[in-house]
C-alpha atoms as a PDB file:
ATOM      1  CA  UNK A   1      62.423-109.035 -31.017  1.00  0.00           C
ATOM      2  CA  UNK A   2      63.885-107.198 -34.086  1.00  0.00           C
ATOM      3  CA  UNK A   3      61.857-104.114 -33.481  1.00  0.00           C
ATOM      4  CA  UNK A   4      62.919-104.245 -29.425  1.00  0.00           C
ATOM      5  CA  UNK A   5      66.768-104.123 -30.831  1.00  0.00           C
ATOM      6  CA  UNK A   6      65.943-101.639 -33.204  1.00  0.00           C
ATOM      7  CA  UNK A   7      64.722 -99.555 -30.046  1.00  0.00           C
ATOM      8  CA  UNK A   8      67.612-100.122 -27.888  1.00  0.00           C
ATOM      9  CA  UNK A   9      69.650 -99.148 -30.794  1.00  0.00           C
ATOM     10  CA  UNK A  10      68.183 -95.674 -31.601  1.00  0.00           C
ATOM     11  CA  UNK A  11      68.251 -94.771 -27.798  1.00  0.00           C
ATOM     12  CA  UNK A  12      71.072 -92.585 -26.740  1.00  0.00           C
ATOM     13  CA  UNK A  13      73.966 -93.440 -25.490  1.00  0.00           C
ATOM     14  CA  UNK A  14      73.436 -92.624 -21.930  1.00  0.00           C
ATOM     15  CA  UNK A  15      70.149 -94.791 -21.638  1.00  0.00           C
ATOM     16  CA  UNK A  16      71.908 -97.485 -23.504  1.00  0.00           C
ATOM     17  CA  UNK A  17      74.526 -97.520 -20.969  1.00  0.00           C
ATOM     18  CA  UNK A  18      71.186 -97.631 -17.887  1.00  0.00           C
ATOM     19  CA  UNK A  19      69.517-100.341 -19.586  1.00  0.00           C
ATOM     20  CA  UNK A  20      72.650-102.339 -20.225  1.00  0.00           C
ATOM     21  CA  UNK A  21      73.559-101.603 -16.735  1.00  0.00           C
ATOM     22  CA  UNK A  22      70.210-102.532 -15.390  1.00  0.00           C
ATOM     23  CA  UNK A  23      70.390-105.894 -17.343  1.00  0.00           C
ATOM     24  CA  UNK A  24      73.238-107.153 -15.807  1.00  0.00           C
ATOM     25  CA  UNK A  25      72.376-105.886 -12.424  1.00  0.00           C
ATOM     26  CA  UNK A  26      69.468-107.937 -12.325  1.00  0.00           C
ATOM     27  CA  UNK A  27      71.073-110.950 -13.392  1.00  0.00           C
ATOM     28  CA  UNK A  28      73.681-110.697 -10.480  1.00  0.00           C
ATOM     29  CA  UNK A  29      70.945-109.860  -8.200  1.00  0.00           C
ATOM     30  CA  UNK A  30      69.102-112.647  -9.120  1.00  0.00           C
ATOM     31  CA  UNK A  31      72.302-115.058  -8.761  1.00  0.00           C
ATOM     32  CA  UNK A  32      73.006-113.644  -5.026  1.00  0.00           C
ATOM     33  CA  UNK A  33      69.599-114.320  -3.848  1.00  0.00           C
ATOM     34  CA  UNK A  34      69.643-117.784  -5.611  1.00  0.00           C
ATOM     35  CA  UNK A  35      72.827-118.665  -3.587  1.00  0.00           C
ATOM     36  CA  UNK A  36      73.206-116.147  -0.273  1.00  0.00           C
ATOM     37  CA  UNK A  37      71.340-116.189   2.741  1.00  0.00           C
ATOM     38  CA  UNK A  38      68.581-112.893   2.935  1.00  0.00           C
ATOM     39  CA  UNK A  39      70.845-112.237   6.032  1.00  0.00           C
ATOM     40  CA  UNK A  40      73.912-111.859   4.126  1.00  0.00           C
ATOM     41  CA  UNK A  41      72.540-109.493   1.587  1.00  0.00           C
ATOM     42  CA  UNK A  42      70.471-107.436   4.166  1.00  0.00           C
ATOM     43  CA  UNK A  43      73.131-105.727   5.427  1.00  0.00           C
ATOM     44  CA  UNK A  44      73.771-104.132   1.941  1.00  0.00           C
ATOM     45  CA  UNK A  45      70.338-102.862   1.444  1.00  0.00           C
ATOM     46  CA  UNK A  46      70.282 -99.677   3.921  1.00  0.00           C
ATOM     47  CA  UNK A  47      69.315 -99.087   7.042  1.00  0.00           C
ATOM     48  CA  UNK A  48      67.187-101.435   8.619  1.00  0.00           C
ATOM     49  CA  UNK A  49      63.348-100.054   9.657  1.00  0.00           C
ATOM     50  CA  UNK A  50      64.852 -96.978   8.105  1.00  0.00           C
ATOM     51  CA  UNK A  51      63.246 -94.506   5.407  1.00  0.00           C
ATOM     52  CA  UNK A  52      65.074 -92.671   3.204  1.00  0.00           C
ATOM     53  CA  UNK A  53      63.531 -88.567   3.223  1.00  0.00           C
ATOM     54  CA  UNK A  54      59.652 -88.347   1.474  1.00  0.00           C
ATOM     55  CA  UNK A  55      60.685 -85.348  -0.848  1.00  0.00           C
ATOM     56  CA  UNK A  56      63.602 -85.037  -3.093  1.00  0.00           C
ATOM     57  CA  UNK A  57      64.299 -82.827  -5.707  1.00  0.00           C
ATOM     58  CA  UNK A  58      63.256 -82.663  -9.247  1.00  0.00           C
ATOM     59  CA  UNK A  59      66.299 -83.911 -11.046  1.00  0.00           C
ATOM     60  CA  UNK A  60      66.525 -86.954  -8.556  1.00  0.00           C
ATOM     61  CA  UNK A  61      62.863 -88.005  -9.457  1.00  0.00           C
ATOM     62  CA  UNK A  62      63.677 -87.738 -12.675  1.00  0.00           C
ATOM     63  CA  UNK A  63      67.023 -89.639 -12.683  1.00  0.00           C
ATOM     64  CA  UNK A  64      65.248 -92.184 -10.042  1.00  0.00           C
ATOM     65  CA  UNK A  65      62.308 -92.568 -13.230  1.00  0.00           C
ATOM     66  CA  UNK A  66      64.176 -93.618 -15.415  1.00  0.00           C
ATOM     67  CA  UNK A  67      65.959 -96.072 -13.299  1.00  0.00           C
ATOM     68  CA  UNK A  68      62.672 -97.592 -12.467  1.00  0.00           C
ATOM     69  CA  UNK A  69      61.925 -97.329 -16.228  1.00  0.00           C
ATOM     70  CA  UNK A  70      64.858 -99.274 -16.701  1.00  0.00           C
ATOM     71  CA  UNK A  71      64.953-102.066 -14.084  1.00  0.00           C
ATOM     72  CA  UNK A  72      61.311-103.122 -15.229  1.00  0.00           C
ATOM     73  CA  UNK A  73      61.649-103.375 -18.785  1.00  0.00           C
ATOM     74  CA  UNK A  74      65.114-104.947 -18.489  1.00  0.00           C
ATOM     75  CA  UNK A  75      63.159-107.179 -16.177  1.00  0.00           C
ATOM     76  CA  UNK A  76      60.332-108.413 -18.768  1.00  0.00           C
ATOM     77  CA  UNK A  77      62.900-109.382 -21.719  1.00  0.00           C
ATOM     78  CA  UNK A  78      65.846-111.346 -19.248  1.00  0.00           C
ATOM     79  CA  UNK A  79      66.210-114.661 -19.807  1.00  0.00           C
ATOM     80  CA  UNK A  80      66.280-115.492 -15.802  1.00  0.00           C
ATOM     81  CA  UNK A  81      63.465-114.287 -13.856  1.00  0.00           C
ATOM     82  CA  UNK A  82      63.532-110.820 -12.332  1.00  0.00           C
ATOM     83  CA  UNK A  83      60.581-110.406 -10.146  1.00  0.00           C
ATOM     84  CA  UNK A  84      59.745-108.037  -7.731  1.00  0.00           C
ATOM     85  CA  UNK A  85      62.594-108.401  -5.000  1.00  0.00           C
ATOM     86  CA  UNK A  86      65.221-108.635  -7.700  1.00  0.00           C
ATOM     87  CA  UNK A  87      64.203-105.829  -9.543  1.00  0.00           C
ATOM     88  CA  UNK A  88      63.448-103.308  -5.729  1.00  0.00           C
ATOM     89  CA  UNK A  89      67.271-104.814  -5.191  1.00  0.00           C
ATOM     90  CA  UNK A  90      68.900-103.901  -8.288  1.00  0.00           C
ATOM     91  CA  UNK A  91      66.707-100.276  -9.049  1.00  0.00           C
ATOM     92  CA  UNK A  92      68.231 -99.799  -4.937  1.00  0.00           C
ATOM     93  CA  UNK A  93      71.830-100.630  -6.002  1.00  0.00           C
ATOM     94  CA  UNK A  94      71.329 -98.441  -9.114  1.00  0.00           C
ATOM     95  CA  UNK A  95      70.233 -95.698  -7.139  1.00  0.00           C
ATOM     96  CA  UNK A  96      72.635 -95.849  -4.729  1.00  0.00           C
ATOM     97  CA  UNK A  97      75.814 -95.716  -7.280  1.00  0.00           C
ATOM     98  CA  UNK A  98      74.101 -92.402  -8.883  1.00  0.00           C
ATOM     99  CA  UNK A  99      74.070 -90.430  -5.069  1.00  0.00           C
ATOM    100  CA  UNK A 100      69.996 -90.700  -4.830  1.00  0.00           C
ATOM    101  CA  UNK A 101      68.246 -92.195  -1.697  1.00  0.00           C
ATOM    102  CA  UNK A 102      65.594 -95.084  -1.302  1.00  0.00           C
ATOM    103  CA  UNK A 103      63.668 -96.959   0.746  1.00  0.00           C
ATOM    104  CA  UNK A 104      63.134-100.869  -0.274  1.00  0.00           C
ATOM    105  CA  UNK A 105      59.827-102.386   1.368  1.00  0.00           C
ATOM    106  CA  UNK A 106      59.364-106.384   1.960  1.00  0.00           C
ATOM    107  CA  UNK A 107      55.648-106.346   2.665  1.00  0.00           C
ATOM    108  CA  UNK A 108      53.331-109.568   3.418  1.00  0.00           C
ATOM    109  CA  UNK A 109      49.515-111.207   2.946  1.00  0.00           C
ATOM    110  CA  UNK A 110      47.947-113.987   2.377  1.00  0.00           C
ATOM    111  CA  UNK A 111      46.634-114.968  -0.861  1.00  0.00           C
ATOM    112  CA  UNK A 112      42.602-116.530  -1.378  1.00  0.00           C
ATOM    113  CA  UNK A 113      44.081-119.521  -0.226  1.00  0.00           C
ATOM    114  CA  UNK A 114      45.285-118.123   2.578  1.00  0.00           C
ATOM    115  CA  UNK A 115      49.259-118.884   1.590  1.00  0.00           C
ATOM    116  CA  UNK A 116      51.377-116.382   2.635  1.00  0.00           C
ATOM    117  CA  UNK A 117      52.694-114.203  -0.374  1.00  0.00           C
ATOM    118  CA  UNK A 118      55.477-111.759  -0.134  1.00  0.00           C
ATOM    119  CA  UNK A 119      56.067-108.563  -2.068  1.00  0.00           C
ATOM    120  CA  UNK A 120      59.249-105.622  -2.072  1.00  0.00           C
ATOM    121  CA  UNK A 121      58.964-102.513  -3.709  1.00  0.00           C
ATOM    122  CA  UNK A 122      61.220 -99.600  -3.875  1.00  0.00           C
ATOM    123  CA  UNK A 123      60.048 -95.282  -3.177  1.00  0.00           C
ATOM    124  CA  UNK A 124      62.218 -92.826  -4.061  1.00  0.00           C
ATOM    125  CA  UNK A 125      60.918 -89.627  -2.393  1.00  0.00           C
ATOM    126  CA  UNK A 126      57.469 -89.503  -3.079  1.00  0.00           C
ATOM    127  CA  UNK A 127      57.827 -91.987  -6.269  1.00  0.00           C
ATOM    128  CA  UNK A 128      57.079 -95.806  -6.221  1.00  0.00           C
ATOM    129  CA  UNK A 129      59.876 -97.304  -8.780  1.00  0.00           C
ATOM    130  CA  UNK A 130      59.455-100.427  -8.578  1.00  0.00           C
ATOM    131  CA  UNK A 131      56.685-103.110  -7.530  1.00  0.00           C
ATOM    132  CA  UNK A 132      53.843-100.081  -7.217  1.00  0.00           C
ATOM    133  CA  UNK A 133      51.366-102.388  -8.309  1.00  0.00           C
ATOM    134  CA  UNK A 134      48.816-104.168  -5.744  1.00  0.00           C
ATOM    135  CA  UNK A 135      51.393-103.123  -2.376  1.00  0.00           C
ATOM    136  CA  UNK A 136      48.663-101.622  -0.606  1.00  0.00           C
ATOM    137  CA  UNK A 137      47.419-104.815   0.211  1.00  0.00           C
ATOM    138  CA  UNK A 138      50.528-106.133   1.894  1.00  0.00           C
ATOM    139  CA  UNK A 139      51.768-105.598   5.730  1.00  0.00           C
ATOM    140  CA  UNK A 140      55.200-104.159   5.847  1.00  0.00           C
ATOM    141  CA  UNK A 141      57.490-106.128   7.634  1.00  0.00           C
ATOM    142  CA  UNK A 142      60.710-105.022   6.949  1.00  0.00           C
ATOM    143  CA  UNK A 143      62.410-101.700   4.906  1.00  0.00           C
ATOM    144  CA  UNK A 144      65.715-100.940   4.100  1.00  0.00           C
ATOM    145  CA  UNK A 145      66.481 -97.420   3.792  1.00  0.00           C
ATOM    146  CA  UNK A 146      69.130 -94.551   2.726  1.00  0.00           C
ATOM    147  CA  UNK A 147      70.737 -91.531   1.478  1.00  0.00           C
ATOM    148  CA  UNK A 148      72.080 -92.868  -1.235  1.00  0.00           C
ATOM    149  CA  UNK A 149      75.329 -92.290  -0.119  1.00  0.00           C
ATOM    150  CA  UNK A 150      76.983 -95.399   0.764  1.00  0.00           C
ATOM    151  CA  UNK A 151      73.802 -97.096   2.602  1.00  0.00           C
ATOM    152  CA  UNK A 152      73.634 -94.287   4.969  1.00  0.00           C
ATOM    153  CA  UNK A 153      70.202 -92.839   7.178  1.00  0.00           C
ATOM    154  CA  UNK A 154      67.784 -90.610   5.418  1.00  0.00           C
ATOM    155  CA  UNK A 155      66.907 -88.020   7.929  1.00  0.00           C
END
């Protein structure tokens, strides 16, 4: 734990200020989709069935990295649990507030049990941020997508 705050510490300022950022974020993700309805926080996602553009340029990737960086690690040391829809909500929100646009996928399958599982991940151009792992094997059934400007339409 030491050596984590010793990590944070020696990071600069503006990456401090993204995971600190990212922290909170998830907690008051986590909150709204403890208390609100999905259909009251839908609306603020995007675009619904919408994709946000497949290319975008270098310094978006970049910035859209590290907020991916961010939201996950942030998401392994919070004391409430941040799994994959909180963390495709808050990278989204994070994304949206720096002008870059996302898509956020709720996908579907059943597990060897056959229970139905759910998973959301977020894309930023050609870049999975958040959730990459194992979303190949679930259905998409719903995606919220934008410019990053305000929730609008990627073209």
């Amino acid at each position: 734990m030491f050596r984590k705050l010793i990590k944070f510490i020696r990071l600069p300022w503006p990456e401090k200020c993204l995971y600190t950022e990212a922290f909170y974020l998830t907690g008051v993700v986590r909150l709204a989709i403890l208390l609100l309805p999905f259909r009251w926080l839908a609306p603020h996602l995007g675009q619904h069935m919408v994709e946000s553009p497949q290319e975008e340029d270098a310094a978006a990737i970049e910035a859209a990295r590290r907020v991916g960086l961010a939201v996950e690690t942030v998401s392994r040391h919070s004391p409430w649990e941040s799994k994959c829809l909180v963390q495709a909500i808050a990278g989204k929100i994070l994304l949206r507030r720096r002008g870059i646009g996302s898509t956020l996928y709720l996908g579907v399958d059943r597990d060897d049990a056959k229970i139905l599982i759910a998973h959301a991940w977020l894309r930023c151009g050609g870049l999975v941020l958040t959730g990459g792992q194992g979303r190949e094997h679930f259905t998409v059934v719903g995606k919220f997508g934008d410019d990053g400007r305000r929730g609008r339409a990627g073209s």
